[in-house]
N, C-alpha and C. Protein backbone atom coordinates (compact mmCIF):
# COMPACT_ATOMS: atom_id res chain seq x y z
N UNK A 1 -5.54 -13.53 0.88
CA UNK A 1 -5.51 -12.15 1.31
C UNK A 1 -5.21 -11.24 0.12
N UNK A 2 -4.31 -11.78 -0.65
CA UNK A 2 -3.91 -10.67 -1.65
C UNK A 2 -5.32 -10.59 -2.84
N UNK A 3 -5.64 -11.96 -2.70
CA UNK A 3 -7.09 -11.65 -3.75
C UNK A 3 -8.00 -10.57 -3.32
N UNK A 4 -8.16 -10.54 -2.08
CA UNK A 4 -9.39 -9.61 -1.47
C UNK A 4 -8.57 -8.00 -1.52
N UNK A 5 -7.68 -7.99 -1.36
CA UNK A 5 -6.76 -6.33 -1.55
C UNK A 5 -7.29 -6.60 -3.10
N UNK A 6 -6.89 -6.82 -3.76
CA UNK A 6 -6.72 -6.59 -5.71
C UNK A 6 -8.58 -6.48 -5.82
N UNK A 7 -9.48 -7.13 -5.50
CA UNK A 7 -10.55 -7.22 -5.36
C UNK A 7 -10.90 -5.71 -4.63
N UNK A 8 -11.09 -5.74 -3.59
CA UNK A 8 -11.37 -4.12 -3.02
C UNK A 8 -10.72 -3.17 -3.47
N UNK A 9 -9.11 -3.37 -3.82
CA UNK A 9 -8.48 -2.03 -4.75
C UNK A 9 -8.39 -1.35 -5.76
N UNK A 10 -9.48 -2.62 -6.80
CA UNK A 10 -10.22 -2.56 -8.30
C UNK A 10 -11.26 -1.51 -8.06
N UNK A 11 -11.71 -1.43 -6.65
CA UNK A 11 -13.55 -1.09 -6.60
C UNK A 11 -12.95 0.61 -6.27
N UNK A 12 -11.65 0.96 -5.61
CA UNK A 12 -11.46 1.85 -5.46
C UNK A 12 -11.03 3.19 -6.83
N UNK A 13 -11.74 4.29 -6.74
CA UNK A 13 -11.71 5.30 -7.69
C UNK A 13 -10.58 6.29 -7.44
N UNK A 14 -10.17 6.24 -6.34
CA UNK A 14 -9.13 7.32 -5.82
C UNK A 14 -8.06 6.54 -5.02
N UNK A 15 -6.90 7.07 -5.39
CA UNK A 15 -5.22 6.37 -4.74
C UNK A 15 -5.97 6.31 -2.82
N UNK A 16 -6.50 7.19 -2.59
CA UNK A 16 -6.55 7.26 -1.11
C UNK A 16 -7.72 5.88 -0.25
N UNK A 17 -8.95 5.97 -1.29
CA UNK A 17 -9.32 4.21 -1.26
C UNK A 17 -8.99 3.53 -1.49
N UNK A 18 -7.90 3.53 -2.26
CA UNK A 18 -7.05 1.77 -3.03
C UNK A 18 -6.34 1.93 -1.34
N UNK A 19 -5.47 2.87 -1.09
CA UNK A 19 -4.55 2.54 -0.13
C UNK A 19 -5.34 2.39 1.15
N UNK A 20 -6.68 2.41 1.80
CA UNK A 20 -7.75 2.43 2.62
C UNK A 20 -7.82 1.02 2.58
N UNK A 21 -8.52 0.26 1.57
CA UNK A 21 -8.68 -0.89 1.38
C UNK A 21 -7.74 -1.74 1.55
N UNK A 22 -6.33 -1.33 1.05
CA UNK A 22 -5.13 -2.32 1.55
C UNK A 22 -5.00 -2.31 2.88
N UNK A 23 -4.92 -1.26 3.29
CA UNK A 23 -4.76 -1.13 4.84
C UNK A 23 -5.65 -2.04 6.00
N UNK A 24 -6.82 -2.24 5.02
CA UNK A 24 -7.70 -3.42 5.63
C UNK A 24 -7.62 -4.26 5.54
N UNK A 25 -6.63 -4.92 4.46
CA UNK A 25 -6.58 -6.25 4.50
C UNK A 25 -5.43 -6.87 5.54
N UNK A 26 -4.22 -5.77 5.56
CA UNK A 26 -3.16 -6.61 5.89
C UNK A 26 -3.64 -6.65 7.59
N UNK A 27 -2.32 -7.40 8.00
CA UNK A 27 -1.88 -7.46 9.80
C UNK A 27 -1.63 -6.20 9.64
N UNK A 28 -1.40 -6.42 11.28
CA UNK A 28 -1.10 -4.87 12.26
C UNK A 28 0.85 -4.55 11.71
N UNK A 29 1.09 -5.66 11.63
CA UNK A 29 2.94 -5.73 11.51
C UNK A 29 3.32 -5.08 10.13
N UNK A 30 2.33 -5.75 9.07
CA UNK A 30 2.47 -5.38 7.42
C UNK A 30 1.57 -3.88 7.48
N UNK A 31 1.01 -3.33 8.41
CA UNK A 31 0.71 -2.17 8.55
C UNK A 31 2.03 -0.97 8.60
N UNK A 32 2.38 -1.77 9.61
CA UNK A 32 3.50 -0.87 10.23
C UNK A 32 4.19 -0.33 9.10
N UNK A 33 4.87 -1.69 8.80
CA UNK A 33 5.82 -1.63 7.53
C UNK A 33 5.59 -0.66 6.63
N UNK A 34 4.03 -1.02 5.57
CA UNK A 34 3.77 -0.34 4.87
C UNK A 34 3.81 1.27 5.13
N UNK A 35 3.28 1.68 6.14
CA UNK A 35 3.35 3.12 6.71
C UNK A 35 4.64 3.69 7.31
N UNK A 36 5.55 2.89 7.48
CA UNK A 36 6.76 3.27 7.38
C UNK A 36 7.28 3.79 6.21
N UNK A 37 7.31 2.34 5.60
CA UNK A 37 8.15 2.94 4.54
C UNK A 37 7.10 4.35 3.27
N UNK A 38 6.05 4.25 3.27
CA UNK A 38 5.14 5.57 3.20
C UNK A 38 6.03 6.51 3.19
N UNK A 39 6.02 7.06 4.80
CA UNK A 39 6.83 7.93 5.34
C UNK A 39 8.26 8.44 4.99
N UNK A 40 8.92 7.21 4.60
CA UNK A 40 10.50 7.46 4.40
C UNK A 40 10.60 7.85 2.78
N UNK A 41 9.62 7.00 2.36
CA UNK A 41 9.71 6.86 0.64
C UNK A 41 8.42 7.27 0.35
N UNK A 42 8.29 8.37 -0.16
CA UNK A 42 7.10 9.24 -0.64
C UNK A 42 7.05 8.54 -2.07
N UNK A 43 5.76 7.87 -2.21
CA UNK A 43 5.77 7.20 -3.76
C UNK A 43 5.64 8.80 -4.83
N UNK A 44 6.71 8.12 -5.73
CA UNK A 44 6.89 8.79 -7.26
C UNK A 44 7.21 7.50 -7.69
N UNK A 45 6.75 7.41 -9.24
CA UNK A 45 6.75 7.01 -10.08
C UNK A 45 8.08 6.55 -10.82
N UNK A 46 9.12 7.64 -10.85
CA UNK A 46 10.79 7.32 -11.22
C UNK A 46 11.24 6.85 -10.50
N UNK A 47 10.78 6.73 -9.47
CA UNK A 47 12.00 6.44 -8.09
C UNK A 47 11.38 5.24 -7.21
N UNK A 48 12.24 4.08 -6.67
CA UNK A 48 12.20 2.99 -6.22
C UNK A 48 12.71 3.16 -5.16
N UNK A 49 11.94 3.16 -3.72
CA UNK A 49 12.98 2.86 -2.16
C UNK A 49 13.89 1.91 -2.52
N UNK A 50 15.25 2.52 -2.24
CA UNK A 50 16.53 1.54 -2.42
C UNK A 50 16.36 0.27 -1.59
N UNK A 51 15.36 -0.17 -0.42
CA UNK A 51 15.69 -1.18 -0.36
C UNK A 51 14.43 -2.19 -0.84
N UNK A 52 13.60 -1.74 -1.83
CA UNK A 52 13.18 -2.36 -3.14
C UNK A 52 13.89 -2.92 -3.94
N UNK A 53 14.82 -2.62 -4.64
CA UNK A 53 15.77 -2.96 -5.34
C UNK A 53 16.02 -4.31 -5.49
């Protein structure tokens, strides 16, 4: 699974198709997740969701 995300997320030109394409690969559950934490933790670059860490 992770080959086919890195594979489709290479082909993508814009952050909004890389994150399109991931969204296709995973489950409905690793959906969730991911779009959760989206939500809570707005990606920047300096800053790591604390429970990344």
């Amino acid at each position: 699974m992770a080959d086919l995300a890195i594979e489709r997320g290479a082909k993508a030109q814009t952050f909004k198709q890389a994150r399109t394409a991931l969204l296709e690969v995973l489950t409905p559950d690793q959906q969730a997740m991911f779009l959760d934490s989206e939500r809570k933790y707005p990606w920047a670059p300096h800053r790591v969701p604390p429970r990344a860490q």
